[in-house]
N, C-alpha and C. Protein backbone atom coordinates (compact mmCIF):
# COMPACT_ATOMS: atom_id res chain seq x y z
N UNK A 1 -2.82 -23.26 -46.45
CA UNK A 1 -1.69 -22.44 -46.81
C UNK A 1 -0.77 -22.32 -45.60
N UNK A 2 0.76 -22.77 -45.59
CA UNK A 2 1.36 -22.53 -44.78
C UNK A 2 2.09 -21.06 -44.62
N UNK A 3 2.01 -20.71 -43.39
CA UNK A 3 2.62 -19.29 -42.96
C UNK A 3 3.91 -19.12 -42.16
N UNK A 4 4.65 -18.41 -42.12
CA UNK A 4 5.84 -18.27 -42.12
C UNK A 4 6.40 -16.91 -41.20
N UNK A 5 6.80 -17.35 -39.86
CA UNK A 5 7.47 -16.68 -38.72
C UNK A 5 8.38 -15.72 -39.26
N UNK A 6 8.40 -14.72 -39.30
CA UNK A 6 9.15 -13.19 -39.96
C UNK A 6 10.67 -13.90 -39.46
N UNK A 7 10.96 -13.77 -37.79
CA UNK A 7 12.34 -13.97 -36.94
C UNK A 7 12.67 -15.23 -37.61
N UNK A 8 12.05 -16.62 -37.58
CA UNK A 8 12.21 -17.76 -38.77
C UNK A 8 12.88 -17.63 -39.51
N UNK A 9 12.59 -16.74 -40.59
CA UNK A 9 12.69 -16.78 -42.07
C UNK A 9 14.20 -15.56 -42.00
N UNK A 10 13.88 -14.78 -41.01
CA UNK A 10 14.81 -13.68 -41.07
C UNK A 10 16.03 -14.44 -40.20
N UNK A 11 15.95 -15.66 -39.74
CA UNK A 11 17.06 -16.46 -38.93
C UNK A 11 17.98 -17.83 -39.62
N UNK A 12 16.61 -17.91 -41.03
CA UNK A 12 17.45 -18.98 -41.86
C UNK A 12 18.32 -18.08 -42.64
N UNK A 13 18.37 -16.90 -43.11
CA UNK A 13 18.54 -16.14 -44.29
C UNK A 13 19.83 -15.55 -43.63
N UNK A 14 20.05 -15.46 -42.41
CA UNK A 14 21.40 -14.86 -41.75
C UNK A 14 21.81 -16.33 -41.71
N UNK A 15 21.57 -17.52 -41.21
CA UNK A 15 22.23 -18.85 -41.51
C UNK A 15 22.82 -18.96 -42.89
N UNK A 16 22.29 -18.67 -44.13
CA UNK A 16 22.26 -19.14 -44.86
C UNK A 16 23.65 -18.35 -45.38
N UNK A 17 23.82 -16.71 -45.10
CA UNK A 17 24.63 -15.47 -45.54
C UNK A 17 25.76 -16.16 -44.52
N UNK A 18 25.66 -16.48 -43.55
CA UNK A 18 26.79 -16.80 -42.22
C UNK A 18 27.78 -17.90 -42.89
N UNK A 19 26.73 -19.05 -43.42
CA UNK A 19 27.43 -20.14 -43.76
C UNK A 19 28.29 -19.93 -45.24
N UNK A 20 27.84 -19.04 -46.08
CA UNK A 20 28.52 -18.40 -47.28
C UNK A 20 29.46 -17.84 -47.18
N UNK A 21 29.89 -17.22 -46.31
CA UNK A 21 30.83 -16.07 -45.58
C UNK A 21 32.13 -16.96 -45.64
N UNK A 22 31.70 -18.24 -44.58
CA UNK A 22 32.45 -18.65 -43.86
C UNK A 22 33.00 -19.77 -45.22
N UNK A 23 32.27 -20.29 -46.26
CA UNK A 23 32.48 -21.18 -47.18
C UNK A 23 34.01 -20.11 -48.05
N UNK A 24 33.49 -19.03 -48.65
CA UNK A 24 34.25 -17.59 -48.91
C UNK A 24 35.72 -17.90 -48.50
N UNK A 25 35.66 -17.64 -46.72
CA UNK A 25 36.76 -17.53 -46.13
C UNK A 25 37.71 -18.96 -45.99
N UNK A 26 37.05 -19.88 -46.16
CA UNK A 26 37.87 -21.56 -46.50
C UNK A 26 38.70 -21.46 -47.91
N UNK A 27 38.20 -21.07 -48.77
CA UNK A 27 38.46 -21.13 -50.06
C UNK A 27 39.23 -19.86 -50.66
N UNK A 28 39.35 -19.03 -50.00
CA UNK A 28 40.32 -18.00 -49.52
C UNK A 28 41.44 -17.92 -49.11
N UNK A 29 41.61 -18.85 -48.22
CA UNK A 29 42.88 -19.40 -47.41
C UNK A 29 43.85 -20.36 -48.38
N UNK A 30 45.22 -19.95 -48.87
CA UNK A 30 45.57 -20.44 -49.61
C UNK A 30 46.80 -21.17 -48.99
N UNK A 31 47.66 -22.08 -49.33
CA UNK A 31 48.57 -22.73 -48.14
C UNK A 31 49.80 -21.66 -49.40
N UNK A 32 50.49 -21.18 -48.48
CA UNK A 32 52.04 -20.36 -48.61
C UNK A 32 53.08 -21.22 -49.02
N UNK A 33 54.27 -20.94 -49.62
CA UNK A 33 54.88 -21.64 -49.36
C UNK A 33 56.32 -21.41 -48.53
N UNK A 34 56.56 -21.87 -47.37
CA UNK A 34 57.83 -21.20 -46.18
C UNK A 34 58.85 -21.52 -47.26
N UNK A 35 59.33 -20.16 -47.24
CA UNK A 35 60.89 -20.58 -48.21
C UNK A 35 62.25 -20.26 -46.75
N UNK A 36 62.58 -21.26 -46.92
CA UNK A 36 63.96 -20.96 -45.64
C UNK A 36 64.86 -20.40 -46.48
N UNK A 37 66.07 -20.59 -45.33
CA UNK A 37 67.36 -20.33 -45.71
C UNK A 37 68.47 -21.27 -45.68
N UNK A 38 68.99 -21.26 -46.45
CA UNK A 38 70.30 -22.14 -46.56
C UNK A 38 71.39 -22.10 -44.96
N UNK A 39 71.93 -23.00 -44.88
CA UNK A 39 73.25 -22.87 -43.46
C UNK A 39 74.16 -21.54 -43.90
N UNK A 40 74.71 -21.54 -45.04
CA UNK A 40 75.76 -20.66 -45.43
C UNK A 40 75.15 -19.42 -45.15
N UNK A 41 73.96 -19.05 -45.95
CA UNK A 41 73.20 -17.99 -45.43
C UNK A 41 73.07 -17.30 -44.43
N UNK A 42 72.59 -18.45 -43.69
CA UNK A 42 71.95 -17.64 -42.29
C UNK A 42 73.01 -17.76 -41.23
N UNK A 43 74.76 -18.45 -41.57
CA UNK A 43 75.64 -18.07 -40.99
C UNK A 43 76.11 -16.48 -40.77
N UNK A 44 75.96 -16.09 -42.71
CA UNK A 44 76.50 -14.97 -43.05
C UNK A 44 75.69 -13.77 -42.71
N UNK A 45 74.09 -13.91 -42.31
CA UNK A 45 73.32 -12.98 -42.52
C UNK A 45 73.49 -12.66 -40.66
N UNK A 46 73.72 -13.86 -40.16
CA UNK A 46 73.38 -13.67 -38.25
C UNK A 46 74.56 -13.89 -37.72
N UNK A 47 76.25 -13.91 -38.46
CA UNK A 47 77.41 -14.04 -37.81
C UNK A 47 77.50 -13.16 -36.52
N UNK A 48 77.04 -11.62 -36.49
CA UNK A 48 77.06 -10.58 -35.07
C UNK A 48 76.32 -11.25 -34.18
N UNK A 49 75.09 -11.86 -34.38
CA UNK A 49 74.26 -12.39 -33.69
C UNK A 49 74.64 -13.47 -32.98
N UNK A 50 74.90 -14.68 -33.87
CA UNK A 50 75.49 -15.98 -32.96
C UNK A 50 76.62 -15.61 -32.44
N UNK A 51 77.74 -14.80 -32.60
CA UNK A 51 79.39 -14.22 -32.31
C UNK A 51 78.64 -14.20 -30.74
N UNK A 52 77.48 -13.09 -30.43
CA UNK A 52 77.25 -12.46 -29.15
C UNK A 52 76.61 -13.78 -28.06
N UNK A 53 75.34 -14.85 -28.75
CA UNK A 53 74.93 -15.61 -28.27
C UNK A 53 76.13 -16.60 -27.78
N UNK A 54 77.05 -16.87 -28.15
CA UNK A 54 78.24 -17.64 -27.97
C UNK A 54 79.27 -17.40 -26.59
N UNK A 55 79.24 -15.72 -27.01
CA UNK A 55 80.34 -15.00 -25.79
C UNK A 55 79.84 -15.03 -25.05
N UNK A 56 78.10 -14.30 -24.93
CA UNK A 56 77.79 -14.23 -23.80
C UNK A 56 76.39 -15.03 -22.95
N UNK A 57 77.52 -15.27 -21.65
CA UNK A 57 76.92 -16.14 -20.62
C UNK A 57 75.53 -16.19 -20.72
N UNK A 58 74.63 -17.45 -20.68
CA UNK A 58 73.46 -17.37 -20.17
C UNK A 58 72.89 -16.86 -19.09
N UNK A 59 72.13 -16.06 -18.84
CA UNK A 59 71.93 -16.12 -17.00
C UNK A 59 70.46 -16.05 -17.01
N UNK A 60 69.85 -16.74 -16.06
CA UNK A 60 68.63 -16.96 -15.87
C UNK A 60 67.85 -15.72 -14.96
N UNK A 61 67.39 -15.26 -15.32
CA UNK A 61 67.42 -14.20 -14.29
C UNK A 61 65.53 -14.06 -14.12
N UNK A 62 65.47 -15.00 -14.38
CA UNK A 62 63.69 -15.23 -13.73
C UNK A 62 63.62 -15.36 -12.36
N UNK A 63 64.21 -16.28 -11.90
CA UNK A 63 64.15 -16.65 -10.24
C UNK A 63 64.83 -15.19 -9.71
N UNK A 64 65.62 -14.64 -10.35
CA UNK A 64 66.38 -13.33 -9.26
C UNK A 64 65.65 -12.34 -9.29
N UNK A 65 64.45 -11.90 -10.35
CA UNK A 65 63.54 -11.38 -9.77
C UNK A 65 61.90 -11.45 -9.22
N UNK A 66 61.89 -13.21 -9.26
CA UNK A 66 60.58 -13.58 -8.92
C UNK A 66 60.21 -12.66 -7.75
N UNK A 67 58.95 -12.76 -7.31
CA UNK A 67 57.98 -11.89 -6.62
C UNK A 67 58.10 -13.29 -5.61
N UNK A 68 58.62 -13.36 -4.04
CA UNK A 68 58.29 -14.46 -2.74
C UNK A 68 57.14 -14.18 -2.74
N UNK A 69 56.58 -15.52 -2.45
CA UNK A 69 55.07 -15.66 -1.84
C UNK A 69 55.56 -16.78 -0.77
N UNK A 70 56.44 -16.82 -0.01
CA UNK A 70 56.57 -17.49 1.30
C UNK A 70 55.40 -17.91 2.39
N UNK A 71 55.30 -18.53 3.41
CA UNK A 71 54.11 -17.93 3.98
C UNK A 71 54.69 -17.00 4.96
N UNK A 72 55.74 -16.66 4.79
CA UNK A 72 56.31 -15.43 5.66
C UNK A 72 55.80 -14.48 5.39
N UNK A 73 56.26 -14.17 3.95
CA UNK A 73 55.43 -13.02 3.17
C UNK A 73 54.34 -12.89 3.30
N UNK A 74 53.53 -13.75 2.96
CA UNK A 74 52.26 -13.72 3.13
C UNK A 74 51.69 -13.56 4.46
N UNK A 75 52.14 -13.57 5.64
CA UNK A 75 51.75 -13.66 6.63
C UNK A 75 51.81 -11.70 7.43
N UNK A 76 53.27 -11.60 6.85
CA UNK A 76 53.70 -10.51 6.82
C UNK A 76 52.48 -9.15 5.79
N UNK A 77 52.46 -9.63 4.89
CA UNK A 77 51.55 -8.84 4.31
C UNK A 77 49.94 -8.51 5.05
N UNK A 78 49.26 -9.82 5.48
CA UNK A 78 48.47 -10.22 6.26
C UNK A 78 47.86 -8.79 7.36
N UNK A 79 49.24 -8.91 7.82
CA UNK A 79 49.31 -8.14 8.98
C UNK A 79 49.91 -6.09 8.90
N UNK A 80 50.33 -6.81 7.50
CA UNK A 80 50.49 -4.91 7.51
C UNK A 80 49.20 -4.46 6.73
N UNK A 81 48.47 -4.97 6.17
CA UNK A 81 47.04 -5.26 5.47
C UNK A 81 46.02 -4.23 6.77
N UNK A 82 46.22 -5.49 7.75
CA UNK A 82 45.36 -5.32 9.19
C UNK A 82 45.36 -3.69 9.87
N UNK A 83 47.31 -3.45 10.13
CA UNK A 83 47.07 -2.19 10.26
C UNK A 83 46.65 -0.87 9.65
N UNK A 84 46.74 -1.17 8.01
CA UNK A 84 46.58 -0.19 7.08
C UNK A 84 45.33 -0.16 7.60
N UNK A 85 44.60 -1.42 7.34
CA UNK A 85 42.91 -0.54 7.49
C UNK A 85 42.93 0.28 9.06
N UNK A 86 42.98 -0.37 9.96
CA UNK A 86 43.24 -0.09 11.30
C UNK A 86 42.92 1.39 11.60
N UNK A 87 44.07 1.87 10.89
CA UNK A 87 44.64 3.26 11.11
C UNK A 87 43.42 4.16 10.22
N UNK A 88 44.01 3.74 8.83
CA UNK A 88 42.71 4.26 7.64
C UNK A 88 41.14 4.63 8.42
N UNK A 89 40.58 4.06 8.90
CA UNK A 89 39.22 3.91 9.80
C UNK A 89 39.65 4.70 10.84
N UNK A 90 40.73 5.55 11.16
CA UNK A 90 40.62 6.55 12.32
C UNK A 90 41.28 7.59 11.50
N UNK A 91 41.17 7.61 10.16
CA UNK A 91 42.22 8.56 9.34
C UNK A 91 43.30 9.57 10.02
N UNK A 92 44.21 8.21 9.86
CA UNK A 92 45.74 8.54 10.88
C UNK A 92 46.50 8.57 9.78
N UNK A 93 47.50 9.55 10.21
CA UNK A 93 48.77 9.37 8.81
C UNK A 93 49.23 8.30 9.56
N UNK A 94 49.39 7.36 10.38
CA UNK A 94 50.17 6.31 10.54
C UNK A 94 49.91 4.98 9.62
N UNK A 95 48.70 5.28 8.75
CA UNK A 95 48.45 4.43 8.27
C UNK A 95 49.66 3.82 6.65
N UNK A 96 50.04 4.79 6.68
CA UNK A 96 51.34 5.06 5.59
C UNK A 96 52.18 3.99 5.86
N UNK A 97 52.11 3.85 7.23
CA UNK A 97 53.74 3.36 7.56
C UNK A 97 53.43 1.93 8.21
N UNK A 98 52.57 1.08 8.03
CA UNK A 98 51.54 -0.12 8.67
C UNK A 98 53.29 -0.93 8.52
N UNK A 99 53.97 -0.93 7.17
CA UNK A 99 54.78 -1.77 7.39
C UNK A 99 55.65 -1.28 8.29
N UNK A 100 56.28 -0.62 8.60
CA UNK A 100 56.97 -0.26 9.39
C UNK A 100 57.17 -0.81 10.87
N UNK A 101 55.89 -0.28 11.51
CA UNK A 101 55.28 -0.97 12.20
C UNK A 101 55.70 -2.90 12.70
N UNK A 102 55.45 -3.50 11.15
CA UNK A 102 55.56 -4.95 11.18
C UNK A 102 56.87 -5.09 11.47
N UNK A 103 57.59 -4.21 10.62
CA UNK A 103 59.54 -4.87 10.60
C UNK A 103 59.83 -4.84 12.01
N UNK A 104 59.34 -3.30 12.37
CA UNK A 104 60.12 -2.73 14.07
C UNK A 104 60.24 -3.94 14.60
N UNK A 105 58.14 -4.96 14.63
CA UNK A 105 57.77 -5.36 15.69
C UNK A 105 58.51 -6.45 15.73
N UNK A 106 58.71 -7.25 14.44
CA UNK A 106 59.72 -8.59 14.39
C UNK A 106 61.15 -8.39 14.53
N UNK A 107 61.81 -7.19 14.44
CA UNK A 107 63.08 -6.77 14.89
C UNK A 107 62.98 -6.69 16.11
N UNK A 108 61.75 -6.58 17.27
CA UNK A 108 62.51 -6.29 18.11
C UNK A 108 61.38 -7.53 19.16
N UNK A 109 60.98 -8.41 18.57
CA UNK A 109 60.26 -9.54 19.26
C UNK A 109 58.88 -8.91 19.78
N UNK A 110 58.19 -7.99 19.79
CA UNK A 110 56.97 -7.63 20.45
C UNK A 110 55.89 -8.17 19.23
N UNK A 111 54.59 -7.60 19.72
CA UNK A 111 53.70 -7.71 19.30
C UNK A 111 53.21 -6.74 18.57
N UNK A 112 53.03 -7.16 16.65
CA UNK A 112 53.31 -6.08 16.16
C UNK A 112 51.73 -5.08 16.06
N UNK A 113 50.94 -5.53 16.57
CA UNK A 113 49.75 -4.57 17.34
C UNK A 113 49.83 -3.49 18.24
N UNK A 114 51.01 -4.01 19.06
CA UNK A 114 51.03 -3.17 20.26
C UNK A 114 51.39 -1.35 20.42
N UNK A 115 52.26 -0.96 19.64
CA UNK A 115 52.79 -0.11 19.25
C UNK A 115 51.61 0.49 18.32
N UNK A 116 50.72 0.68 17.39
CA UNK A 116 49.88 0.88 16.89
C UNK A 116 49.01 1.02 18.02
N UNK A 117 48.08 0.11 18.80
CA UNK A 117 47.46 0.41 19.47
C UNK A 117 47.69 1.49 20.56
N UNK A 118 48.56 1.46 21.10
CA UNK A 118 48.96 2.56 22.26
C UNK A 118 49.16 3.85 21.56
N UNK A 119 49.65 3.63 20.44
CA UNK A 119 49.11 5.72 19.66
C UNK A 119 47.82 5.95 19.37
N UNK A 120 46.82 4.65 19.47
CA UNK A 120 45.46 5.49 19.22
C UNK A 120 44.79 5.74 20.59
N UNK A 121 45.29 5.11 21.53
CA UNK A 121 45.36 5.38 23.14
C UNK A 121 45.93 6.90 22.91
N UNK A 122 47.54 6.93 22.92
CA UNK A 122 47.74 8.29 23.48
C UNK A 122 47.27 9.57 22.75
N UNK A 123 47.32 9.51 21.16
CA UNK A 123 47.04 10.39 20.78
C UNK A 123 46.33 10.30 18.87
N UNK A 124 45.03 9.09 19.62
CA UNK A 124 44.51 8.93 17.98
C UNK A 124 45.15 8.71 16.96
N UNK A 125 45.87 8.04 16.67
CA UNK A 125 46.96 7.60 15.76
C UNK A 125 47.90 8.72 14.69
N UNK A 126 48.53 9.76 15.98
CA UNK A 126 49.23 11.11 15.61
C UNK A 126 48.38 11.90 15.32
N UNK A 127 47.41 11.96 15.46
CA UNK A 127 46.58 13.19 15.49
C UNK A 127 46.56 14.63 15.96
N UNK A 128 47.14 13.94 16.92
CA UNK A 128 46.67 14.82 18.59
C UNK A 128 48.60 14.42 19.09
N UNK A 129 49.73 15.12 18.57
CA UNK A 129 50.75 15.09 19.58
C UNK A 129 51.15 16.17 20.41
N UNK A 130 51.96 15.72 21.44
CA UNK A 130 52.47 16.55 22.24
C UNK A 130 53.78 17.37 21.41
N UNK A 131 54.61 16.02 20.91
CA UNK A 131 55.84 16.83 20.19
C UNK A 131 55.73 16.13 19.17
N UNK A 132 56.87 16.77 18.44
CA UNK A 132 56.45 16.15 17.21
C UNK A 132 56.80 14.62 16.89
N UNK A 133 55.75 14.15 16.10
CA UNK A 133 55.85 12.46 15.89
C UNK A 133 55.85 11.71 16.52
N UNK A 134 55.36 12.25 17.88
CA UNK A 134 55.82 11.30 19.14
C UNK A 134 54.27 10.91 19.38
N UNK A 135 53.46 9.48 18.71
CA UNK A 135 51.98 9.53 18.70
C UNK A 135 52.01 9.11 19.83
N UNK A 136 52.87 8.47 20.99
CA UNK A 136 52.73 8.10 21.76
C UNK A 136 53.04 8.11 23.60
N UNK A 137 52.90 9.38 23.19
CA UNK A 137 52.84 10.08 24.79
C UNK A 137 54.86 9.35 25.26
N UNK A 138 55.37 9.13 24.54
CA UNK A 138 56.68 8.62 24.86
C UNK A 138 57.42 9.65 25.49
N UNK A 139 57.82 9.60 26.96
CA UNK A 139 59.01 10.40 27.09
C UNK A 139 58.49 12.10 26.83
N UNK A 140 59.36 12.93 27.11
CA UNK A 140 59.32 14.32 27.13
C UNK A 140 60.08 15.03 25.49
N UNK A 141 59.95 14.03 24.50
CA UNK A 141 60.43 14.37 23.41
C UNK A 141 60.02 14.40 22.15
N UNK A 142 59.89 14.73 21.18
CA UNK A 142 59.94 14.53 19.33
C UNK A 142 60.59 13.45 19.05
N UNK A 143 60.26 12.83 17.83
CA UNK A 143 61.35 11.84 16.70
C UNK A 143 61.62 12.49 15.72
N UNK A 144 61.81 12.59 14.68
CA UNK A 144 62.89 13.26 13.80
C UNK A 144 61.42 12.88 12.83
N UNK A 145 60.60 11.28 12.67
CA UNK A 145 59.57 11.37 11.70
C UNK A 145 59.30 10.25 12.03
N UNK A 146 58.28 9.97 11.21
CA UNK A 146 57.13 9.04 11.96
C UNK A 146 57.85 7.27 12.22
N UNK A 147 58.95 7.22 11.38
CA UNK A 147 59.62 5.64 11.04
C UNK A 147 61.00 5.79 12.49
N UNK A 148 61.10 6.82 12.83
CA UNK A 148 62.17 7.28 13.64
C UNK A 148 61.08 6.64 15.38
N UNK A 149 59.66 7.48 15.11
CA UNK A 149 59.39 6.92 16.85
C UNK A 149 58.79 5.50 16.84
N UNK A 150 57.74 4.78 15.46
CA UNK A 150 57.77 3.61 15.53
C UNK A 150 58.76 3.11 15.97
N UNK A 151 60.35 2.76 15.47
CA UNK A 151 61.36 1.60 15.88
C UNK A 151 61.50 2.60 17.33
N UNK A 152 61.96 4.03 17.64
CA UNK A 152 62.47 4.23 18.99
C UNK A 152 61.28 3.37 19.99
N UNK A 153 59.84 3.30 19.82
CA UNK A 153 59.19 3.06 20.56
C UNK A 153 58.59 1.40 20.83
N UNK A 154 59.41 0.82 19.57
CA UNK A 154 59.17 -0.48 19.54
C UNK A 154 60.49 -1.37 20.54
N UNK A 155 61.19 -0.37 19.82
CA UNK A 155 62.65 -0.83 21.13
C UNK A 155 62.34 -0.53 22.23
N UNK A 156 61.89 0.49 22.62
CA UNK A 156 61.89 1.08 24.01
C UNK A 156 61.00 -0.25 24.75
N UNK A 157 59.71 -1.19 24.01
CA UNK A 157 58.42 -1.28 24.46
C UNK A 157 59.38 -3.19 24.54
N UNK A 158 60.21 -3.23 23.97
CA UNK A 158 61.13 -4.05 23.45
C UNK A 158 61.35 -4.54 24.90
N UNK A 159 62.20 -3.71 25.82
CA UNK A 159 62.75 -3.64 27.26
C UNK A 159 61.68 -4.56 28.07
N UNK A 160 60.39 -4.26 27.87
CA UNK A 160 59.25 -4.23 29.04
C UNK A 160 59.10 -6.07 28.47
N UNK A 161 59.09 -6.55 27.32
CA UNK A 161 59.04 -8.15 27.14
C UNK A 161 60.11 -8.50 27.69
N UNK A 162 61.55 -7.59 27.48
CA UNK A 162 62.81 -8.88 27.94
C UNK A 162 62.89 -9.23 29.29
N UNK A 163 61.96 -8.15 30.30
CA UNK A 163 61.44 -8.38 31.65
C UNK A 163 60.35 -9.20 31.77
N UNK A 164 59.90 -9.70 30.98
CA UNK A 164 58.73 -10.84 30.93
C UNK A 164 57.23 -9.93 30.97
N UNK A 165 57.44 -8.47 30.80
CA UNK A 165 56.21 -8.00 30.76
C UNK A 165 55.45 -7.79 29.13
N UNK A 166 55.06 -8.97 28.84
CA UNK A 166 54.34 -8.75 27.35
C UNK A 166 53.37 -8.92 26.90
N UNK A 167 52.30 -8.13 28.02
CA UNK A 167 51.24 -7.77 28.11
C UNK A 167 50.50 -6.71 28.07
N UNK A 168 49.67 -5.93 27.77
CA UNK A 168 49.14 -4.82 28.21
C UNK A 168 49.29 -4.23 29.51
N UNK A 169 48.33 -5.33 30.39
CA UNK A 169 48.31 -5.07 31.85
C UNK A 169 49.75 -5.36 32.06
N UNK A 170 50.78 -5.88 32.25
CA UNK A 170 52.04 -5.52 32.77
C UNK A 170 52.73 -4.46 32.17
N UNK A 171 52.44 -4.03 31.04
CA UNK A 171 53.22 -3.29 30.58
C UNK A 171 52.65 -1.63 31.30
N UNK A 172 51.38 -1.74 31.03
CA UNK A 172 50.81 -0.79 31.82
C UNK A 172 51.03 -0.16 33.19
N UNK A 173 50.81 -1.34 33.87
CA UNK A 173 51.48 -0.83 35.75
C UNK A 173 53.02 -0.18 35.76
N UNK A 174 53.81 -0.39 34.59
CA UNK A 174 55.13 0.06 34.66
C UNK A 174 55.27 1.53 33.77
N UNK A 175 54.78 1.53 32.61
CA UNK A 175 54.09 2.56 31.79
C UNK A 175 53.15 3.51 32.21
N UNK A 176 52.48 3.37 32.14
CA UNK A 176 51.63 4.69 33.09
C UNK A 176 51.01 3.93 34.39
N UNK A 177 51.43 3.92 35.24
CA UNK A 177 50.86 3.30 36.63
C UNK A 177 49.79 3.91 37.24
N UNK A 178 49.82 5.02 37.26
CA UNK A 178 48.31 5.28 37.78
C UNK A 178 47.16 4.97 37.25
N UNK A 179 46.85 4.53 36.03
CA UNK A 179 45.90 4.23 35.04
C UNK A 179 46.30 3.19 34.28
N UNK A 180 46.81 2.02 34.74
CA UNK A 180 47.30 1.00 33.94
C UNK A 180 46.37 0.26 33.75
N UNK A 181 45.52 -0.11 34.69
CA UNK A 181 44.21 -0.68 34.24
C UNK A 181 43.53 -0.30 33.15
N UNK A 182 42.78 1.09 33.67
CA UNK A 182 42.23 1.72 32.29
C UNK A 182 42.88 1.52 30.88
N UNK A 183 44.07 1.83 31.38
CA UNK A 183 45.04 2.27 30.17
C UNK A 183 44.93 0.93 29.44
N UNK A 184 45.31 0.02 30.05
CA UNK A 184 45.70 -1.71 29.25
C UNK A 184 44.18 -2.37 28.55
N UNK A 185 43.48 -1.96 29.28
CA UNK A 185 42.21 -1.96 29.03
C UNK A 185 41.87 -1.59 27.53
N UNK A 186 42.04 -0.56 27.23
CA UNK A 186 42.06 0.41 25.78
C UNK A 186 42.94 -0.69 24.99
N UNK A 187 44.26 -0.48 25.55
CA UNK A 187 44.94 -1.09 24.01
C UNK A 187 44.68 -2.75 23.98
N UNK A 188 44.22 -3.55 24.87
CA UNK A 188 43.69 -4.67 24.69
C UNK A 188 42.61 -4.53 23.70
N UNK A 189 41.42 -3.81 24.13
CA UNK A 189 40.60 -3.35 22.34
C UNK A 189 40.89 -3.73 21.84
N UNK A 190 41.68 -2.55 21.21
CA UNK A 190 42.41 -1.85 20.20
C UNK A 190 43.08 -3.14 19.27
N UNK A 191 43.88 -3.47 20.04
CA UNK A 191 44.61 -5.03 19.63
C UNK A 191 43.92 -5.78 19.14
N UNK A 192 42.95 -6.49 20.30
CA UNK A 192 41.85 -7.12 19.33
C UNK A 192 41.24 -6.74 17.83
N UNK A 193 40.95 -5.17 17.69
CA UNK A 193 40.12 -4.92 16.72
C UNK A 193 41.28 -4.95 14.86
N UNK A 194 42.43 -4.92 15.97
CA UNK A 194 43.09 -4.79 14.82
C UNK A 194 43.43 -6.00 13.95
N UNK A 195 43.32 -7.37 14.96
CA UNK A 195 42.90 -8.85 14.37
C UNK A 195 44.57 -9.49 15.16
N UNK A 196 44.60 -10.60 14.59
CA UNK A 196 45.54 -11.71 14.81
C UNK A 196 46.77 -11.42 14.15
């Protein structure tokens, strides 16, 4: 006497309902028939329509708002990427402003690390200021807000490359001289950790 697997029998019997279904749904499907429209018609029914397609100009306007992926951009992003975390990992409000940072640094030829690094030198990346917004021990003054002492301090730091100092250690001996070692020391780190 042959015997018979329950899942088997319970696997032909859903085959069997599956393939019925699907026989059902073939024979179901009936072909339509597309009824168009005449020329005269669909002159009279879409005259506002073609009138407007006619008057007005084509304009392509895909390319005018494509999204650049340059490798500028991309390179650029790269690097404001770098400082966001940077900052984020010392939970600095400077981390807001990572681009900022990037534009100053290519507006004004430095290194766009450098300026970032020397506020977590002077004062933990605005944490800790003397005046206001000023994360970077700059001068005896405030900035008006945080995008105001990035560029003042990227220009200022701007001066010390067009003298050929665009280094830490040179920038240092002229910048705080008594501790330029130490000091250059730190934002060399710093620089490093923040990447390429």
């Amino acid at each position: 006497m042959k015997t018979y697997n329950k899942h088997n029998v319970l696997m032909g019997v859903v085959g069997v309902l599956a393939t019925g279904l699907i026989l059902n749904l073939i024979n179901g499907i009936s072909m339509n028939t597309v009824i168009g429209i005449d020329n005269d018609t669909f002159k009279q029914d879409y005259a506002q329509d073609m009138e407007y397609m006619n008057s007005t100009p084509a304009q392509d306007t895909i390319l005018d708002n494509a999204v650049s992926i340059s490798p500028e951009d991309i390179e650029n992003e790269r690097r404001i990427q770098n400082l966001k975390k940077f900052f984020e990992k010392r939970n600095s409000p400077l981390a807001q402003y990572a681009k900022e940072f990037v534009l100053a640094a290519d507006h004004y030829h430095i290194d766009y690390r450098l300026v970032a690094a020397i506020s977590i030198v002077e004062s933990s990346g605005g944490l800790h200021n003397f005046r206001p917004y000023n994360a970077w021990g700059w001068g005896s003054y405030g900035f008006d807000d945080w995008v105001d002492g990035i560029w003042s301090v990227s220009k200022g730091l701007s001066g010390y490359y067009a003298k050929g100092l665009d280094t830490p250690l040179e920038i240092g001996r002229v910048y705080c001289p008594p501790s330029a070692s130490s000091w250059s020391g730190k934002v060399s780190r710093l620089m490093n950790q923040i990447g390429e």
